[in-house]
C-alpha atoms as a PDB file:
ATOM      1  CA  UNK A   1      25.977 -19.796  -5.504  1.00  0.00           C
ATOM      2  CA  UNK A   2      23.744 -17.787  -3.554  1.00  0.00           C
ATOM      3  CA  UNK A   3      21.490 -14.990  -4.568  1.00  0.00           C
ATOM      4  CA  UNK A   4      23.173 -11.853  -5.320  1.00  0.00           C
ATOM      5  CA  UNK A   5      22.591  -8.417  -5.147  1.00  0.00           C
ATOM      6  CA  UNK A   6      23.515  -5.014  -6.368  1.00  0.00           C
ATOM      7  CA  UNK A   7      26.530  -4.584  -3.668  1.00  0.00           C
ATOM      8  CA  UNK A   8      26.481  -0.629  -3.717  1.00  0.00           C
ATOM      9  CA  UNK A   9      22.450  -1.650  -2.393  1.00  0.00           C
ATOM     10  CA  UNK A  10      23.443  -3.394   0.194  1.00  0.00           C
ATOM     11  CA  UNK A  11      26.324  -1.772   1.554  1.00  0.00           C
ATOM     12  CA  UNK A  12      24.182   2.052   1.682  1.00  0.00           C
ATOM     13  CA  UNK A  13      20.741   0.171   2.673  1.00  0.00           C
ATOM     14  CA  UNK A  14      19.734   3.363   5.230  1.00  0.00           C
ATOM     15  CA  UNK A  15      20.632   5.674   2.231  1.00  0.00           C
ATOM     16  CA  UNK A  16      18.011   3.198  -0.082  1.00  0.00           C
ATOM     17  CA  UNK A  17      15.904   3.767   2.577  1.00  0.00           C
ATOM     18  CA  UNK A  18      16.009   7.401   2.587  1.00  0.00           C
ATOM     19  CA  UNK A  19      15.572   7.493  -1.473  1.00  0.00           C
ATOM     20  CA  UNK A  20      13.000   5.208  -1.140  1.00  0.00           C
ATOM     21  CA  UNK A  21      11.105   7.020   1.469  1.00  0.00           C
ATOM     22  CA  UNK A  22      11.590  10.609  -0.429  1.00  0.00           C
ATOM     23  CA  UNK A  23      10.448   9.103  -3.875  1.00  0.00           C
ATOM     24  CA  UNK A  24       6.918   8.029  -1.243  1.00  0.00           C
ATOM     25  CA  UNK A  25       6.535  11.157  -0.041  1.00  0.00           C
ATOM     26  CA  UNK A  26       7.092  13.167  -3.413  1.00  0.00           C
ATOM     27  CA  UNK A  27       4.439  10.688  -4.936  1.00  0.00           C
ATOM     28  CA  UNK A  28       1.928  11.148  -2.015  1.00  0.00           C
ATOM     29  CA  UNK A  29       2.200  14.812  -2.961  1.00  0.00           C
ATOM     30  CA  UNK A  30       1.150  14.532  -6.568  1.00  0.00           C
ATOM     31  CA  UNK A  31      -2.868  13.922  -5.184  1.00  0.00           C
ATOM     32  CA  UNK A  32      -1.952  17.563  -2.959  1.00  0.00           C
ATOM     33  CA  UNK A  33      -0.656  19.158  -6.096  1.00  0.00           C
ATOM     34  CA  UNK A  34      -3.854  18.343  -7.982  1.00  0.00           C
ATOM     35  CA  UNK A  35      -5.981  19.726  -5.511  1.00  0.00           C
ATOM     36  CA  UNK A  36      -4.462  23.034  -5.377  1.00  0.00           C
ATOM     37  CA  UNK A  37      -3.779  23.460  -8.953  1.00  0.00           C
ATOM     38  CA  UNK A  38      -5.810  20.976 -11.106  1.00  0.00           C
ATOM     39  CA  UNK A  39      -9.009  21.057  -8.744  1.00  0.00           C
ATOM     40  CA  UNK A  40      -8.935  17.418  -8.214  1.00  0.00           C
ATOM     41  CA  UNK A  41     -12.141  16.136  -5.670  1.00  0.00           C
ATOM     42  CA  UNK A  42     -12.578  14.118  -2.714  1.00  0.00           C
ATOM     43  CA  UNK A  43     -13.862  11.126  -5.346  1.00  0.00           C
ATOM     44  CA  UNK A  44     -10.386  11.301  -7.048  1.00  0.00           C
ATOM     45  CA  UNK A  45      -8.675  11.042  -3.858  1.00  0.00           C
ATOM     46  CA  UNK A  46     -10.727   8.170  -2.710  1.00  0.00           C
ATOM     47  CA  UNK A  47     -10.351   6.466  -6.417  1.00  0.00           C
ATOM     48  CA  UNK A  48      -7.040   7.107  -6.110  1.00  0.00           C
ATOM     49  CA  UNK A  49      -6.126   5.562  -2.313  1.00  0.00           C
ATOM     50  CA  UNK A  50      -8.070   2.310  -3.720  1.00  0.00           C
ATOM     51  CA  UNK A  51      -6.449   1.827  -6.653  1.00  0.00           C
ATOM     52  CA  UNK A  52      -2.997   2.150  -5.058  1.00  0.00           C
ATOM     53  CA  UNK A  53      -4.308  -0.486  -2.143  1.00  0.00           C
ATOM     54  CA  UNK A  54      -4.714  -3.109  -5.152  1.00  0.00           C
ATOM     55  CA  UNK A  55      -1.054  -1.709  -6.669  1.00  0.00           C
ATOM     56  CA  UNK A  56       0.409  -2.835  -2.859  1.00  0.00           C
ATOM     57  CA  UNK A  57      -1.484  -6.021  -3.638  1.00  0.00           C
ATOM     58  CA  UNK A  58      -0.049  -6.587  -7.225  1.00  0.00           C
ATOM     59  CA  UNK A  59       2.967  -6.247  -6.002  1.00  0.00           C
ATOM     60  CA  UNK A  60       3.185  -8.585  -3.104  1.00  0.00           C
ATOM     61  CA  UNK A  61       2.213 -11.332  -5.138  1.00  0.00           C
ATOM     62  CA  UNK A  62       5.882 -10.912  -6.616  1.00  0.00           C
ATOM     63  CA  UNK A  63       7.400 -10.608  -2.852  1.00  0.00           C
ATOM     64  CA  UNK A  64       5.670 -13.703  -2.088  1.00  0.00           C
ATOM     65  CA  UNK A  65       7.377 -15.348  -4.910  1.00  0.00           C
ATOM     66  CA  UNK A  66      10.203 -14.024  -4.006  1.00  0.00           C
ATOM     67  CA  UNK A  67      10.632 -14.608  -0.037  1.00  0.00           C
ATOM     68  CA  UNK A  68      12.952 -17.101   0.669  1.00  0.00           C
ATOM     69  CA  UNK A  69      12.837 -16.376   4.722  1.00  0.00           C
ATOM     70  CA  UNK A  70      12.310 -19.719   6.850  1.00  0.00           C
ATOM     71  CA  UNK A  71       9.499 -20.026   9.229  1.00  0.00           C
ATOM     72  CA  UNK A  72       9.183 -19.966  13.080  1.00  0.00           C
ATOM     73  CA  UNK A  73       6.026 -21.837  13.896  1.00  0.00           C
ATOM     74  CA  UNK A  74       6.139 -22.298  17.926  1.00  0.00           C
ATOM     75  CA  UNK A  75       5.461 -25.584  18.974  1.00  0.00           C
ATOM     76  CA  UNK A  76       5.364 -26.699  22.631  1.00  0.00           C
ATOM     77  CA  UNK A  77       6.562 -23.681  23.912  1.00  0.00           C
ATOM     78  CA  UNK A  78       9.802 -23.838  21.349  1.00  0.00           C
ATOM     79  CA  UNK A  79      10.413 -22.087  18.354  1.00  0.00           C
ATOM     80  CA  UNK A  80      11.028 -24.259  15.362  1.00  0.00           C
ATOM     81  CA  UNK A  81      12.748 -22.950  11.754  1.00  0.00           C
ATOM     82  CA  UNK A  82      11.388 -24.480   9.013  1.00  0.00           C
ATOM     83  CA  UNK A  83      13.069 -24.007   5.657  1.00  0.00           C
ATOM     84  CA  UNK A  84      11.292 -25.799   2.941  1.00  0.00           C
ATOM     85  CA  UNK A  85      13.242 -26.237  -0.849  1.00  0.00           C
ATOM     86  CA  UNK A  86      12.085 -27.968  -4.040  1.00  0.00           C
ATOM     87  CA  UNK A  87       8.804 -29.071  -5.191  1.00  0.00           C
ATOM     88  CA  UNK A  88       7.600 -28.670  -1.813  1.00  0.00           C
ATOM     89  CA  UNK A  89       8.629 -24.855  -1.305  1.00  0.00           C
ATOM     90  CA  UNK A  90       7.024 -24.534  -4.778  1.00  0.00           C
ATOM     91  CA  UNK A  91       3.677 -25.949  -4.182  1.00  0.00           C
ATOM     92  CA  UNK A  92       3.640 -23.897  -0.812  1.00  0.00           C
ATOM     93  CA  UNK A  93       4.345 -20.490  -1.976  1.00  0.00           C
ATOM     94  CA  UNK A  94       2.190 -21.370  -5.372  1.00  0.00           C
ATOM     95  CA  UNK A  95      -0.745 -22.234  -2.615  1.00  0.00           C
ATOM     96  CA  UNK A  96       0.025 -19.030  -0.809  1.00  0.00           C
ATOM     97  CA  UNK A  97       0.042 -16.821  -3.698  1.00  0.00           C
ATOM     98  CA  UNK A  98      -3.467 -18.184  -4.875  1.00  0.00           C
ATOM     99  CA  UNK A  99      -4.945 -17.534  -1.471  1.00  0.00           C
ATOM    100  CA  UNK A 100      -3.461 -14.106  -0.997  1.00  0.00           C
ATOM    101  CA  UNK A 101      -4.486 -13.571  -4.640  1.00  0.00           C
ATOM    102  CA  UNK A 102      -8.643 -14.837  -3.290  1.00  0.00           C
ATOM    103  CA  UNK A 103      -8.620 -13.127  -0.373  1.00  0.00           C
ATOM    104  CA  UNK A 104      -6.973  -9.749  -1.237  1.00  0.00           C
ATOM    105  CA  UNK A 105      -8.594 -10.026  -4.067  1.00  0.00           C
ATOM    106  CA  UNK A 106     -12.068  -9.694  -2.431  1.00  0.00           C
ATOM    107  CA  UNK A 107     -10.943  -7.553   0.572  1.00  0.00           C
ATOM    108  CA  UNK A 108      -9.651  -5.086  -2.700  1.00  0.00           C
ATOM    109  CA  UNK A 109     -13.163  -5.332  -4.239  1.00  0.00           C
ATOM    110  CA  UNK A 110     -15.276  -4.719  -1.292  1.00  0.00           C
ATOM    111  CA  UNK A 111     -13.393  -1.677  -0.473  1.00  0.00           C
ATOM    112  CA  UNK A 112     -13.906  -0.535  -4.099  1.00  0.00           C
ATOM    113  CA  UNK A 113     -17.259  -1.027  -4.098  1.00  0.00           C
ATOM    114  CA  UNK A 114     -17.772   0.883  -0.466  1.00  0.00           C
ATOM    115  CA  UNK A 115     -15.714   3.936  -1.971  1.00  0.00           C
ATOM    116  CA  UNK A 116     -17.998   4.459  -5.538  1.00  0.00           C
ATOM    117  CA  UNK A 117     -21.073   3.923  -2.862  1.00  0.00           C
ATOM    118  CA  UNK A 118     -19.872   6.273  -0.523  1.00  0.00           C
ATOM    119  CA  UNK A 119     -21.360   9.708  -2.236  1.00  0.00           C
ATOM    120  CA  UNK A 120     -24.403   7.863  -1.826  1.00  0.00           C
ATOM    121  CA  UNK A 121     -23.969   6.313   1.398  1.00  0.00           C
ATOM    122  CA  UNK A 122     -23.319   9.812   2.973  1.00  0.00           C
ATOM    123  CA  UNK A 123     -26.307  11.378   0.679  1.00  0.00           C
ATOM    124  CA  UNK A 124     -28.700   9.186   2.831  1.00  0.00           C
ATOM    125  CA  UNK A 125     -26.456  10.021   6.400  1.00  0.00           C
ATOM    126  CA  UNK A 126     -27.148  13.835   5.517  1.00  0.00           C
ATOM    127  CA  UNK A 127     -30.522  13.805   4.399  1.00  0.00           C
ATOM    128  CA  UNK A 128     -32.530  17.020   5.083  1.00  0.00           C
ATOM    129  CA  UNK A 129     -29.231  18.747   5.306  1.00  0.00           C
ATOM    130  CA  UNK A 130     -26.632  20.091   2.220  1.00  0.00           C
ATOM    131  CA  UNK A 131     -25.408  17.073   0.376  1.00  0.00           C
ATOM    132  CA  UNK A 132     -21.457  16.212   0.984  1.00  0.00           C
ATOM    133  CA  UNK A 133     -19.557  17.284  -2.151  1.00  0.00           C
ATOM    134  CA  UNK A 134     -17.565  14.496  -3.409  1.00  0.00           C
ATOM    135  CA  UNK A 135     -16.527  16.138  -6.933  1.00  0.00           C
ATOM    136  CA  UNK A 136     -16.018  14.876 -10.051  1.00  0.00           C
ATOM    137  CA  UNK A 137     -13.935  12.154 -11.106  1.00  0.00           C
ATOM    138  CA  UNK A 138     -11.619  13.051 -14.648  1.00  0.00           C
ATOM    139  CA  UNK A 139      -9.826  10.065 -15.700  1.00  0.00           C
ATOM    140  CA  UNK A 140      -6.681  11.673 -16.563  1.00  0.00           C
ATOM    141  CA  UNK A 141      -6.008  12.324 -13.310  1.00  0.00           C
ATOM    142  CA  UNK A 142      -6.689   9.703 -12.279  1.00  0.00           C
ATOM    143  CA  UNK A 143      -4.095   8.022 -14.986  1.00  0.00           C
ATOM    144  CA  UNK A 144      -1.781  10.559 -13.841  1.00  0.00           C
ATOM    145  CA  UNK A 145      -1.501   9.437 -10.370  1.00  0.00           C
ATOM    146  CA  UNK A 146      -1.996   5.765 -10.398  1.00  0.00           C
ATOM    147  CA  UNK A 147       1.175   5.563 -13.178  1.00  0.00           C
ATOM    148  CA  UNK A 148       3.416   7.732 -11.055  1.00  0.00           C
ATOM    149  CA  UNK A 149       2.178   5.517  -7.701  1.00  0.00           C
ATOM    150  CA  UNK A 150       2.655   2.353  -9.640  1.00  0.00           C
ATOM    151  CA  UNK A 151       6.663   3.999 -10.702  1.00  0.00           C
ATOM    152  CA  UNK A 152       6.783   4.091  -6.582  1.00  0.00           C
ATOM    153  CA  UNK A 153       6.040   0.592  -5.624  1.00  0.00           C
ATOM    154  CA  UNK A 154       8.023  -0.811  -8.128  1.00  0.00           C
ATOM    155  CA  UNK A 155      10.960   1.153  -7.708  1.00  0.00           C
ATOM    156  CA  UNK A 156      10.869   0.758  -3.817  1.00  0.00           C
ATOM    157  CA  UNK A 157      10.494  -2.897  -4.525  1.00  0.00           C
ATOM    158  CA  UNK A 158      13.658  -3.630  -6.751  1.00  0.00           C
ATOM    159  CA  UNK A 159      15.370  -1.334  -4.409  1.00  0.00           C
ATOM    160  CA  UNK A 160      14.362  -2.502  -1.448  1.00  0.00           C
ATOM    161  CA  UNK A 161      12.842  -5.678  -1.844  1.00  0.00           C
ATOM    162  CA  UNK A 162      15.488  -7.065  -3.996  1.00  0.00           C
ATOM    163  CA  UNK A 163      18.559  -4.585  -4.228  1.00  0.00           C
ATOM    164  CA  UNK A 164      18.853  -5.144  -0.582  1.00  0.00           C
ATOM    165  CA  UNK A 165      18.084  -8.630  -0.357  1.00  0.00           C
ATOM    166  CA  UNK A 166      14.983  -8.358   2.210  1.00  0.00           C
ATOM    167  CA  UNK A 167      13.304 -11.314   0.736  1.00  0.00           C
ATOM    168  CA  UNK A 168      16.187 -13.376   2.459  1.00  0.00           C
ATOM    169  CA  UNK A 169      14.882 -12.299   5.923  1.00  0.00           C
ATOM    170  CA  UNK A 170      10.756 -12.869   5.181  1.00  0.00           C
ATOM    171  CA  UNK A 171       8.964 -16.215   4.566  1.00  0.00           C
ATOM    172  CA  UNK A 172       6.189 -16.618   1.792  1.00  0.00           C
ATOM    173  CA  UNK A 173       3.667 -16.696   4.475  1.00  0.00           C
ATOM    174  CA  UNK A 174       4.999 -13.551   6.527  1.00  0.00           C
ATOM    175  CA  UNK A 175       5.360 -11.284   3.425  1.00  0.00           C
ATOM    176  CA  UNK A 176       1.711 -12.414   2.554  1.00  0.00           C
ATOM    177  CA  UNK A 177       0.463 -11.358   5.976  1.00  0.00           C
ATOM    178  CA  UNK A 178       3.075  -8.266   5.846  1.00  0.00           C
ATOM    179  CA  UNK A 179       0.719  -5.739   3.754  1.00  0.00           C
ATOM    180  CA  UNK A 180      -2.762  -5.984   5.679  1.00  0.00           C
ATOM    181  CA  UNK A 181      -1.759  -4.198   8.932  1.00  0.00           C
ATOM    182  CA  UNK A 182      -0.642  -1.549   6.301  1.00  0.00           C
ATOM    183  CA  UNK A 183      -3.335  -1.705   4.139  1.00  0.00           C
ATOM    184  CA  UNK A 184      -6.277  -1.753   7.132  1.00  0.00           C
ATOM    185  CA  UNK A 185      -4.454   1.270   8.843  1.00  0.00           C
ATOM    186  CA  UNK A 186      -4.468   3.638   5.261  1.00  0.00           C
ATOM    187  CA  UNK A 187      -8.175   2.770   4.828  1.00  0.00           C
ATOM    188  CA  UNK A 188      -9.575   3.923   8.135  1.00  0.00           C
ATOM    189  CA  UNK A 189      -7.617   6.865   8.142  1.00  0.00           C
ATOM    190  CA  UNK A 190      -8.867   7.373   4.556  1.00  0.00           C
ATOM    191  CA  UNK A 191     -12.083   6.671   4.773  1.00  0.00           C
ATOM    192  CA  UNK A 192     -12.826   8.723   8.623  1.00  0.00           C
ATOM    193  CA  UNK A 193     -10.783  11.582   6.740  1.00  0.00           C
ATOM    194  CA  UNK A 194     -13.335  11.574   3.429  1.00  0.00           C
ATOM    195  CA  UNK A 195     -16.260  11.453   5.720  1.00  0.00           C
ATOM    196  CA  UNK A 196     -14.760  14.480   7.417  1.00  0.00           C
ATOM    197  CA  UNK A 197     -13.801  16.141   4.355  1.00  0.00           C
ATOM    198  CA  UNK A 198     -16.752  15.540   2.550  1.00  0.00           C
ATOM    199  CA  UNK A 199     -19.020  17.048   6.063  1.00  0.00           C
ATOM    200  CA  UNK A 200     -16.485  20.497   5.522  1.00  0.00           C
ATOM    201  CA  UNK A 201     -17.847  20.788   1.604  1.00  0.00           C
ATOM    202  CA  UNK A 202     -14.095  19.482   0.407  1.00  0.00           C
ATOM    203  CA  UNK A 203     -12.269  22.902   1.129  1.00  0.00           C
ATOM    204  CA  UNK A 204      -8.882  22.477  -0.428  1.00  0.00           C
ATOM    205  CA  UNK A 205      -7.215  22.588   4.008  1.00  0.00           C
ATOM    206  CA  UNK A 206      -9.299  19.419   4.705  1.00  0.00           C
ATOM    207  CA  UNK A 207      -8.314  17.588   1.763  1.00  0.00           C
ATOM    208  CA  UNK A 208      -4.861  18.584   2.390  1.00  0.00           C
ATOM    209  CA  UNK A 209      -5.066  17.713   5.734  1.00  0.00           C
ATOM    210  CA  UNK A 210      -6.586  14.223   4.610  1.00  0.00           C
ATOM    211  CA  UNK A 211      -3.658  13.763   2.428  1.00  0.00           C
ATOM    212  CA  UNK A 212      -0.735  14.860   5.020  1.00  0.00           C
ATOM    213  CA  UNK A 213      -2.382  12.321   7.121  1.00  0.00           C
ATOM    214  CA  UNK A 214      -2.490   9.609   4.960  1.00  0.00           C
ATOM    215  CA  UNK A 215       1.255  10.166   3.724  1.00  0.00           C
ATOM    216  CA  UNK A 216       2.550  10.404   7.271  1.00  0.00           C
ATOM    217  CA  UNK A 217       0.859   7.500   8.038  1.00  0.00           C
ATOM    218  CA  UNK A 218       2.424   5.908   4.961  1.00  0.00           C
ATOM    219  CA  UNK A 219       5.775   6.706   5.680  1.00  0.00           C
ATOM    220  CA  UNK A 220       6.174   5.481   9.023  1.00  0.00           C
ATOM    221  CA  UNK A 221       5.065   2.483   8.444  1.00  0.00           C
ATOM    222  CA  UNK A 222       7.268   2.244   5.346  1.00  0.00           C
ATOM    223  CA  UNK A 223       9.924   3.514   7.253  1.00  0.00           C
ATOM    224  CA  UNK A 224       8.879   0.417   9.886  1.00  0.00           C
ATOM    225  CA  UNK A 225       9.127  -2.046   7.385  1.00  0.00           C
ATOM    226  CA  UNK A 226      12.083  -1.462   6.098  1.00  0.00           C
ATOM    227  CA  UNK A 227      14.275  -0.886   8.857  1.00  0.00           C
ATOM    228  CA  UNK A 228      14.112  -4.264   9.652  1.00  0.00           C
ATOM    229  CA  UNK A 229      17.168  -4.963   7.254  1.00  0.00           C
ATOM    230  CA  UNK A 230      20.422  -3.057   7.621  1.00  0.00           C
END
């Protein structure tokens, strides 16, 4: 018997995809909220963007494992489906996972590091001028946030991922591939937006600017993703 899903999943899929894509926008907001009313900084925001990168990483390891799609190498010209099973399919995606695992793994870092360096980085791009004002960074909001993005990603994965049975239609090797275009997109926007943000002294319109920009960006390309399966 073949894999089976929630049926009231897959027979509303566009309305999971709505709920989905309202539960992303609603926690995008929560780093908005805490600007205007908690007085979180640029740092936070930056923090927080990273740290939800390496929750989109987490969290693909699983879809990897998951994916059951076949793949379409092209050879001579033809496309050829490829559908391995067993011991084979389990070394594979094993093999896969470790990679992404490596290679995310140091992408994730690097981009950490480049964010804590950044106050200083722009400190030395500005000097003889005012200083860019990256704030503070208070851990609770930071908890905050990363718990309600990590409620997000994991809901949007049992409901999408699973619940609608997208792992059918993905191989191991596309879904590991699937979240850098994403990933590399949110970063530049992120990081061009903090150096502009931190250039305007962090007024509370360029940081929500920064973070309308980032969750538009975020939801089309959710929105892209998903719409794949119907």
């Amino acid at each position: 018997m073949g894999p089976v899903a929630a049926p009231w999943l897959v027979s509303s899929a566009p309305m999971t995809t709505l709920l989905s894509a309202v539960l992303l926008v609603a926690v995008n907001l929560v780093p908005l909220i805490g600007v205007a009313l908690w007085g979180w900084s640029l740092m936070l925001i930056l923090v927080l963007y990273w740290l939800e990168s390496g929750i989109v990483g987490a969290i693909n390891v699983f879809k990897i494992a998951r994916a059951e799609g076949p793949m379409s190498p092209s050879i001579g010209g033809s496309t050829v489906t490829i559908r391995m099973t067993g011991l084979a399919a389990g070394l594979a995606r094993g093999g896969l996972i470790a990679f992404f695992v490596l290679h995310y793994g140091i992408f994730w870092v690097v981009h950490g590091v480049f964010v804590f360096l950044l106050p200083l980085f722009a400190g030395l791009s500005t000097a003889g001028s005012a200083p860019m004002d990256f704030g503070p960074l208070p851990l609770d909001g930071v908890v905050f946030a990363t718990v309600a993005l990590v409620a997000s990603h994991v809901v949007s994965f049992f409901v999408n991922y699973i619940g609608r049975r997208e792992y059918l239609a993905v191989s191991p090797q596309g879904q590991m591939m699937s979240v850098y275009g994403r990933v590399f997109v949110l970063h530049i926007t992120i990081i061009a937006g903090a150096f502009l943000v931190g250039f305007f002294g962090s007024p509370l319109a360029a940081l929500a600017l920064l973070i309308g920009l980032k969750t538009a960006i975020d939801l089309f390309l959710h929105l892209r993703e998903h719409r794949q399966v119907r």
